[in-house]
C-alpha atoms as a PDB file:
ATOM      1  CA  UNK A   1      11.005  28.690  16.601  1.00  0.00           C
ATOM      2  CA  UNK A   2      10.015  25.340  17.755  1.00  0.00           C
ATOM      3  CA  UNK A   3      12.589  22.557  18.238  1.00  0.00           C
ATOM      4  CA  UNK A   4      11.951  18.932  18.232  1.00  0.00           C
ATOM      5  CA  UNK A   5      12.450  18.005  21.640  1.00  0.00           C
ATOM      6  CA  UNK A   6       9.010  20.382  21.936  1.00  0.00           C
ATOM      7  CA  UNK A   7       7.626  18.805  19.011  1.00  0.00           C
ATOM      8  CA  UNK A   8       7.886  15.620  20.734  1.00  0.00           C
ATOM      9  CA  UNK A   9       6.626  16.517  24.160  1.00  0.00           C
ATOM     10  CA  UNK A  10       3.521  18.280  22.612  1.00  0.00           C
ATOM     11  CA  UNK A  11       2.584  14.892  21.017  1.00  0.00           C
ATOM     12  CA  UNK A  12       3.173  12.879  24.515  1.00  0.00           C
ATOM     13  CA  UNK A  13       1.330  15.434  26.000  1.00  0.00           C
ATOM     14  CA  UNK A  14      -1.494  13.990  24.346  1.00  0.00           C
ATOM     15  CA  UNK A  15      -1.118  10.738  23.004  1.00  0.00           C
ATOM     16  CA  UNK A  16       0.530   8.253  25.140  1.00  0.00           C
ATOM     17  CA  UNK A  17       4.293   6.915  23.546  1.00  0.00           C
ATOM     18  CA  UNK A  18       6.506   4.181  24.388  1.00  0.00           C
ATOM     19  CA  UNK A  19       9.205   5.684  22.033  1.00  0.00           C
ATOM     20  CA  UNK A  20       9.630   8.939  20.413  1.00  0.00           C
ATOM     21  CA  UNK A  21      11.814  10.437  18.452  1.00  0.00           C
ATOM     22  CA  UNK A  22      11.729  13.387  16.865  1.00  0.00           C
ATOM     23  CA  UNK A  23      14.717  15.102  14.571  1.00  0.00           C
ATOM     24  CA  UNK A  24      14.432  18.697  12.343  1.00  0.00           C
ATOM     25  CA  UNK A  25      16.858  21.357  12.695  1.00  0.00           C
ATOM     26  CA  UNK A  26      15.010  24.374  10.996  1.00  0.00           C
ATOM     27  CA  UNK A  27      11.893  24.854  13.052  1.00  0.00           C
ATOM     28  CA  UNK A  28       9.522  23.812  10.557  1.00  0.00           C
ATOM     29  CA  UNK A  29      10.209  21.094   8.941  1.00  0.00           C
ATOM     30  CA  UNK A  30      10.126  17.162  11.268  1.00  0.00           C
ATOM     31  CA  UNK A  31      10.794  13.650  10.633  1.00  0.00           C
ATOM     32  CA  UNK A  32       9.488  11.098  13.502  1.00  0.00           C
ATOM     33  CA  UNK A  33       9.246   7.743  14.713  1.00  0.00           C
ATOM     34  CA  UNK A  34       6.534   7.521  17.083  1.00  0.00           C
ATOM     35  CA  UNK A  35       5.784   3.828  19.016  1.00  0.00           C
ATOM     36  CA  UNK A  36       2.094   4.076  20.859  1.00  0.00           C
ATOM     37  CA  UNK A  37      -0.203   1.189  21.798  1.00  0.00           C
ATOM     38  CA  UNK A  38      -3.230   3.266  20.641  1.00  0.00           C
ATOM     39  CA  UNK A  39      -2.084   2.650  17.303  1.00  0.00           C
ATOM     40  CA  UNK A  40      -2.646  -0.836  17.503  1.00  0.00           C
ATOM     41  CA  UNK A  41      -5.433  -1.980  15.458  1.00  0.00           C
ATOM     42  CA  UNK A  42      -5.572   0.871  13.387  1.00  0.00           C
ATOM     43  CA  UNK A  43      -4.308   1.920   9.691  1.00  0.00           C
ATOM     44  CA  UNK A  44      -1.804   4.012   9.252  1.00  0.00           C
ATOM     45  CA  UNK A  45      -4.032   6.784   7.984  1.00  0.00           C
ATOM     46  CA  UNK A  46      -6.072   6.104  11.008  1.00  0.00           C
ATOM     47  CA  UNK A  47      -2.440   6.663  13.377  1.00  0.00           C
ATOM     48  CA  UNK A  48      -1.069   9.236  11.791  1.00  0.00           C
ATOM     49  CA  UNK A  49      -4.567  10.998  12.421  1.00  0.00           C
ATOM     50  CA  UNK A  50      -4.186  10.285  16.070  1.00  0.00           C
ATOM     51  CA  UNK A  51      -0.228  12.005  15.690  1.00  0.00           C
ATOM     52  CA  UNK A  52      -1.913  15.386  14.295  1.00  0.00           C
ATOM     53  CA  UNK A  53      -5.079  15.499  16.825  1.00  0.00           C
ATOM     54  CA  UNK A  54      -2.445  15.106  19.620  1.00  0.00           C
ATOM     55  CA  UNK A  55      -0.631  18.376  18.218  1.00  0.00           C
ATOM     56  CA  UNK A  56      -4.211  20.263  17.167  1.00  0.00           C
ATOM     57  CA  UNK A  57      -3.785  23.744  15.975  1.00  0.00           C
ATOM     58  CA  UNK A  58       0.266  23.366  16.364  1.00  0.00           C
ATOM     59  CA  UNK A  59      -0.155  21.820  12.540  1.00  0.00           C
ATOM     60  CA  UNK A  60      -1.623  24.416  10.985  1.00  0.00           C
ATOM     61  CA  UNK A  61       0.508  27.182  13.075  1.00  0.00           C
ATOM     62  CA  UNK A  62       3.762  25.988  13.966  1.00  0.00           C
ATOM     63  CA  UNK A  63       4.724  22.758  11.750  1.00  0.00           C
ATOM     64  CA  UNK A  64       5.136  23.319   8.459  1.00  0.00           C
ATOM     65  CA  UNK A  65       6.246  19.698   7.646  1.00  0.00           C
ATOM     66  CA  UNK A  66       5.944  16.788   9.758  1.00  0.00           C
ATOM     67  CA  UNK A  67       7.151  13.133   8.528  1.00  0.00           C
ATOM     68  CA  UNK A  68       6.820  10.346  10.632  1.00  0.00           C
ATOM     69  CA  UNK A  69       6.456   6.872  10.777  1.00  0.00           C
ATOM     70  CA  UNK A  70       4.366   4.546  13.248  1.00  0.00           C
ATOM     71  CA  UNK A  71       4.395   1.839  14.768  1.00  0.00           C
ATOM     72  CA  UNK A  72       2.615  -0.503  17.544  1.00  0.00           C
ATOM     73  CA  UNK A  73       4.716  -1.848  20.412  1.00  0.00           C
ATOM     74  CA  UNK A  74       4.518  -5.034  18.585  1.00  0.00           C
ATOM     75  CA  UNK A  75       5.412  -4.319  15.509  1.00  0.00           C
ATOM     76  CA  UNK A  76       8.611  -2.034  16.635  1.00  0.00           C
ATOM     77  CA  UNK A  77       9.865  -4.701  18.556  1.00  0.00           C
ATOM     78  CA  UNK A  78       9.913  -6.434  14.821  1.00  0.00           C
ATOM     79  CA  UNK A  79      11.939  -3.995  13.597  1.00  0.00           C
END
């Protein structure tokens, strides 16, 4: 069963975070807040795309459910 802490390590394996959190107690199922400067510029579409590239096949295999929500440096310093 996957827990979140490995959730959020396969995502800063491959995307590069200046905050992550990631929370789900059942394996499957995630909520996170993920704060990346590649995400600036971009739609939200367009970051949560980068979010499920960074875990590939993990989506399909391991996460049922993943919720999150994104933000620039800049905009969670807003927040």
């Amino acid at each position: 069963m996957l827990s979140a802490e490995q959730l959020g390590n396969y995502i800063t394996q491959n995307l590069v975070c200046d905050h992550i959190k990631v929370l789900g107690d059942d394996g499957t199922h995630f909520e996170a807040i993920i704060v990346s400067p590649a995400f600036v510029g971009k739609s939200m579409v367009q970051q949560h795309q980068l979010v499920y590239a960074a875990l590939g096949d993990r989506m399909r295999a391991e996460i049922h459910a993943l919720s999150m929500k994104t933000y620039t440096p800049e905009q969670w310093q807003k927040s």
